[in-house]
N, C-alpha and C. Protein backbone atom coordinates (compact mmCIF):
# COMPACT_ATOMS: atom_id res chain seq x y z
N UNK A 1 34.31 1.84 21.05
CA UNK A 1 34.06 2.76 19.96
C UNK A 1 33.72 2.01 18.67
N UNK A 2 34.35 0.60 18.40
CA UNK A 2 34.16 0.23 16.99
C UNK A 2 32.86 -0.81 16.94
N UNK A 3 32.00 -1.00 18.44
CA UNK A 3 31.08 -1.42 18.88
C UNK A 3 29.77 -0.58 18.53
N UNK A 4 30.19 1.03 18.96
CA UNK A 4 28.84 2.01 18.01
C UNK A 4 29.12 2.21 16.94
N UNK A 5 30.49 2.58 15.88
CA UNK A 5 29.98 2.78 14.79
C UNK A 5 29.44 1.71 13.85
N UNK A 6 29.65 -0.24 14.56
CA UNK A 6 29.04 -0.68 14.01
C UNK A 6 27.33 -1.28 13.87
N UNK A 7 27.09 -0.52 15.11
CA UNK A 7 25.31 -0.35 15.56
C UNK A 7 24.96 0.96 14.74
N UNK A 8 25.55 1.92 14.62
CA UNK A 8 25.30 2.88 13.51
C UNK A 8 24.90 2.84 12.50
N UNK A 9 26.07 1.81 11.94
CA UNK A 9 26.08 1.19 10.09
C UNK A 9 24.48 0.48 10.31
N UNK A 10 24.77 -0.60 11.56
CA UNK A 10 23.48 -1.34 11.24
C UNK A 10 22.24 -0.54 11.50
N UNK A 11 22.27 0.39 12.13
CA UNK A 11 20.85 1.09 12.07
C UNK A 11 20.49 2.17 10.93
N UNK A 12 21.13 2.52 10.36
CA UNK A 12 21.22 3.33 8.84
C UNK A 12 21.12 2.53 8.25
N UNK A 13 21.26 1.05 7.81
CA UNK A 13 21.38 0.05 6.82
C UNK A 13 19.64 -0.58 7.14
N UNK A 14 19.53 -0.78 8.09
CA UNK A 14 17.96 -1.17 8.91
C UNK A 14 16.75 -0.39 8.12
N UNK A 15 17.35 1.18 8.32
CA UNK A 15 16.46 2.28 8.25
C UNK A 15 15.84 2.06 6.57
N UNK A 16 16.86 2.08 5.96
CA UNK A 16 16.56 2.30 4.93
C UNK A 16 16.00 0.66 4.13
N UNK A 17 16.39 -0.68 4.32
CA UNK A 17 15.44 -1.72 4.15
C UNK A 17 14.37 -1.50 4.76
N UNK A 18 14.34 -1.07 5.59
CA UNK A 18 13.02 -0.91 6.18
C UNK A 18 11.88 -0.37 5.70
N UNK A 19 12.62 1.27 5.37
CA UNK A 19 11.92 2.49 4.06
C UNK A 19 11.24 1.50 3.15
N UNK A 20 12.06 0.88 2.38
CA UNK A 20 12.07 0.63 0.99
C UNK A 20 11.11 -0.63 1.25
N UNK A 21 10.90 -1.83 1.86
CA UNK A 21 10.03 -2.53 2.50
C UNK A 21 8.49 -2.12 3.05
N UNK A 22 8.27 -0.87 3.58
CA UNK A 22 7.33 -0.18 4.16
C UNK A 22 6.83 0.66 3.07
N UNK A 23 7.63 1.17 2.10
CA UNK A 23 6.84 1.46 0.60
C UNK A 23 5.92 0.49 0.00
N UNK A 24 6.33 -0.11 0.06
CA UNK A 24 5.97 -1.26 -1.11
C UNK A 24 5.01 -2.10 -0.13
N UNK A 25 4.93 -2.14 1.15
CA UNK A 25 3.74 -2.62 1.64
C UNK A 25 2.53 -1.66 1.51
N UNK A 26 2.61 0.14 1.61
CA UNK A 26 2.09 0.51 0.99
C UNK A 26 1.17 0.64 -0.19
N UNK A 27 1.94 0.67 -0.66
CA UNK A 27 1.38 0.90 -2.01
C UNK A 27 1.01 -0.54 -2.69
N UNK A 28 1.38 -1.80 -1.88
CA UNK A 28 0.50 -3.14 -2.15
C UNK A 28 1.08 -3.74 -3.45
N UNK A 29 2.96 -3.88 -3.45
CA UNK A 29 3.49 -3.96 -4.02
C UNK A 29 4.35 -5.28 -3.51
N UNK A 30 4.90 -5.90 -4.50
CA UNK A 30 5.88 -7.07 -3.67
C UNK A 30 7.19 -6.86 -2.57
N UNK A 31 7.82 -7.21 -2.06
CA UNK A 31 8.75 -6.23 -1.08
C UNK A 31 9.78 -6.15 -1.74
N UNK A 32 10.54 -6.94 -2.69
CA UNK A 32 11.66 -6.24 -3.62
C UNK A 32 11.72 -5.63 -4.75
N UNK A 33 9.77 -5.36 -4.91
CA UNK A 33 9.75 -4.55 -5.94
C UNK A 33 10.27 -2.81 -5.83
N UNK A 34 10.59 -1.88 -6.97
CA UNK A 34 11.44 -1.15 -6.91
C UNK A 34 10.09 -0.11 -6.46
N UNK A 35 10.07 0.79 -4.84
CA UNK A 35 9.68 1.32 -5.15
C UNK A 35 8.76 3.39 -5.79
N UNK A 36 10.25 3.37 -6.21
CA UNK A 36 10.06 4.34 -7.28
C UNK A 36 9.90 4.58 -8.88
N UNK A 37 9.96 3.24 -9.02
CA UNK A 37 9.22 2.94 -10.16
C UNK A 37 7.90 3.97 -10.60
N UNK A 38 7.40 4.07 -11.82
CA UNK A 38 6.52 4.73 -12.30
C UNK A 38 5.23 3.67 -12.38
N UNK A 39 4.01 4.20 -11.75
CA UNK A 39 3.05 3.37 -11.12
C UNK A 39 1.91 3.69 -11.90
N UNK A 40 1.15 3.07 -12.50
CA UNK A 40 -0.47 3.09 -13.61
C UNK A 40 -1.58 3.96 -12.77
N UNK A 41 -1.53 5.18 -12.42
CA UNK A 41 -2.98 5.65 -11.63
C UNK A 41 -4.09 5.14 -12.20
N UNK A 42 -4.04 5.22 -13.98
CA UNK A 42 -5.20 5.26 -14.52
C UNK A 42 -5.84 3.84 -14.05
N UNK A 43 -5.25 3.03 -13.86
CA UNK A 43 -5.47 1.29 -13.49
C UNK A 43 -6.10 1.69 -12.06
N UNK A 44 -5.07 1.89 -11.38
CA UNK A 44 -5.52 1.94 -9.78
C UNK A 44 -7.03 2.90 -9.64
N UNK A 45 -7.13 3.60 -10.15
CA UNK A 45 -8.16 4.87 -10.02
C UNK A 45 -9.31 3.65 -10.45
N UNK A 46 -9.36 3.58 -11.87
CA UNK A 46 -10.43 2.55 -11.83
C UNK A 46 -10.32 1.08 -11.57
N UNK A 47 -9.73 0.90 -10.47
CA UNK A 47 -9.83 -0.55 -9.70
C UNK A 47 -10.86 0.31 -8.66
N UNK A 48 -10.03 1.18 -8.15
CA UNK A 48 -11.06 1.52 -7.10
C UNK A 48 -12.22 2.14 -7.03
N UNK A 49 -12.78 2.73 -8.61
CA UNK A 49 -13.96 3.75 -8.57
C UNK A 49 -14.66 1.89 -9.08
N UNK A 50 -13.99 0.67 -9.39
CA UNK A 50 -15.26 -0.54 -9.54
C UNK A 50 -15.82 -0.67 -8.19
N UNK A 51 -14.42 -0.38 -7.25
CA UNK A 51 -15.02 -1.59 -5.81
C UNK A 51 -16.08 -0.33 -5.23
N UNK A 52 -15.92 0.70 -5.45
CA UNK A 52 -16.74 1.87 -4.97
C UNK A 52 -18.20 1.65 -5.09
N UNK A 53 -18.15 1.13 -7.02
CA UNK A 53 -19.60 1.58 -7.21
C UNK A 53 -20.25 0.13 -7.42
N UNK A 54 -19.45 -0.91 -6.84
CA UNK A 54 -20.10 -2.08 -6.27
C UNK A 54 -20.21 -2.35 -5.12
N UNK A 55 -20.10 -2.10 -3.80
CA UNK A 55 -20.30 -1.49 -2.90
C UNK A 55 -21.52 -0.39 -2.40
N UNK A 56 -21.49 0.68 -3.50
CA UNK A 56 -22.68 0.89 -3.01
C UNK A 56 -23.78 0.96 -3.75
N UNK A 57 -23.84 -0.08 -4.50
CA UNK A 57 -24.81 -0.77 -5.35
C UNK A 57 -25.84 -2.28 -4.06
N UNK A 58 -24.43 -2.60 -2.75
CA UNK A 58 -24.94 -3.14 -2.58
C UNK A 58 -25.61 -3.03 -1.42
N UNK A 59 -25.02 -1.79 -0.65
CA UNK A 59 -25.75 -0.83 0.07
C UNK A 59 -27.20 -0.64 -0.42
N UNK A 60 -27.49 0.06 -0.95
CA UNK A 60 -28.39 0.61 -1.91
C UNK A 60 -29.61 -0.74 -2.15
N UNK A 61 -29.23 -1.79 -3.01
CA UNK A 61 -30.19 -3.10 -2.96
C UNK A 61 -30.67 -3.51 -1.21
N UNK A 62 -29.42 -3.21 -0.55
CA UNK A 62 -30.15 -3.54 1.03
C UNK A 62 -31.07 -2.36 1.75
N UNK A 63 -30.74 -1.41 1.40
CA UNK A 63 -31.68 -0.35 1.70
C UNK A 63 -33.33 -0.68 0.95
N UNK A 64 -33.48 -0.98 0.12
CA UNK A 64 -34.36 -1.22 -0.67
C UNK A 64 -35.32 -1.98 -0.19
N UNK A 65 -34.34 -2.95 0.17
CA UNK A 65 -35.01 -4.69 0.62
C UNK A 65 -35.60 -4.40 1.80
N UNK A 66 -34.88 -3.65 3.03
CA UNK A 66 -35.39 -3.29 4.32
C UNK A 66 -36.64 -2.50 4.18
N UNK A 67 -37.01 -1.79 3.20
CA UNK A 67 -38.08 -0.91 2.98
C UNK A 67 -38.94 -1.61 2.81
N UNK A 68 -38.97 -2.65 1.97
CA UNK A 68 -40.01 -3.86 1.11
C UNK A 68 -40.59 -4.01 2.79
């Protein structure tokens, strides 16, 4: 008996490093960073509307070139 409740503890204790580890790989964060912390959209939004519209800027120049 004191064999499962201590596979218990360790799998509730697992679960939740785990959570909190699997956030933060997410969201592309360090792994002991906190994460519910309050996060910059406005940053992230335009990180990603740059890689967007460089990307298909370069789409676009190769389309071009294939036509030539």
């Amino acid at each position: 008996m004191k064999m499962i409740k201590h596979l218990a503890i360790g799998a509730v204790i697992g679960l939740f490093v785990g959570l909190w580890f699997g956030v933060n790989i997410g969201k592309g964060k360090p792994l002991y960073a906190n994460p519910f912390a309050d996060r910059a959209i406005g940053k992230e939004i335009m990180k990603s509307s740059g890689d967007i519209l460089e990307k298909s800027g370069k789409a676009i120049k190769g389309e071009l070139d294939e036509q030539r």
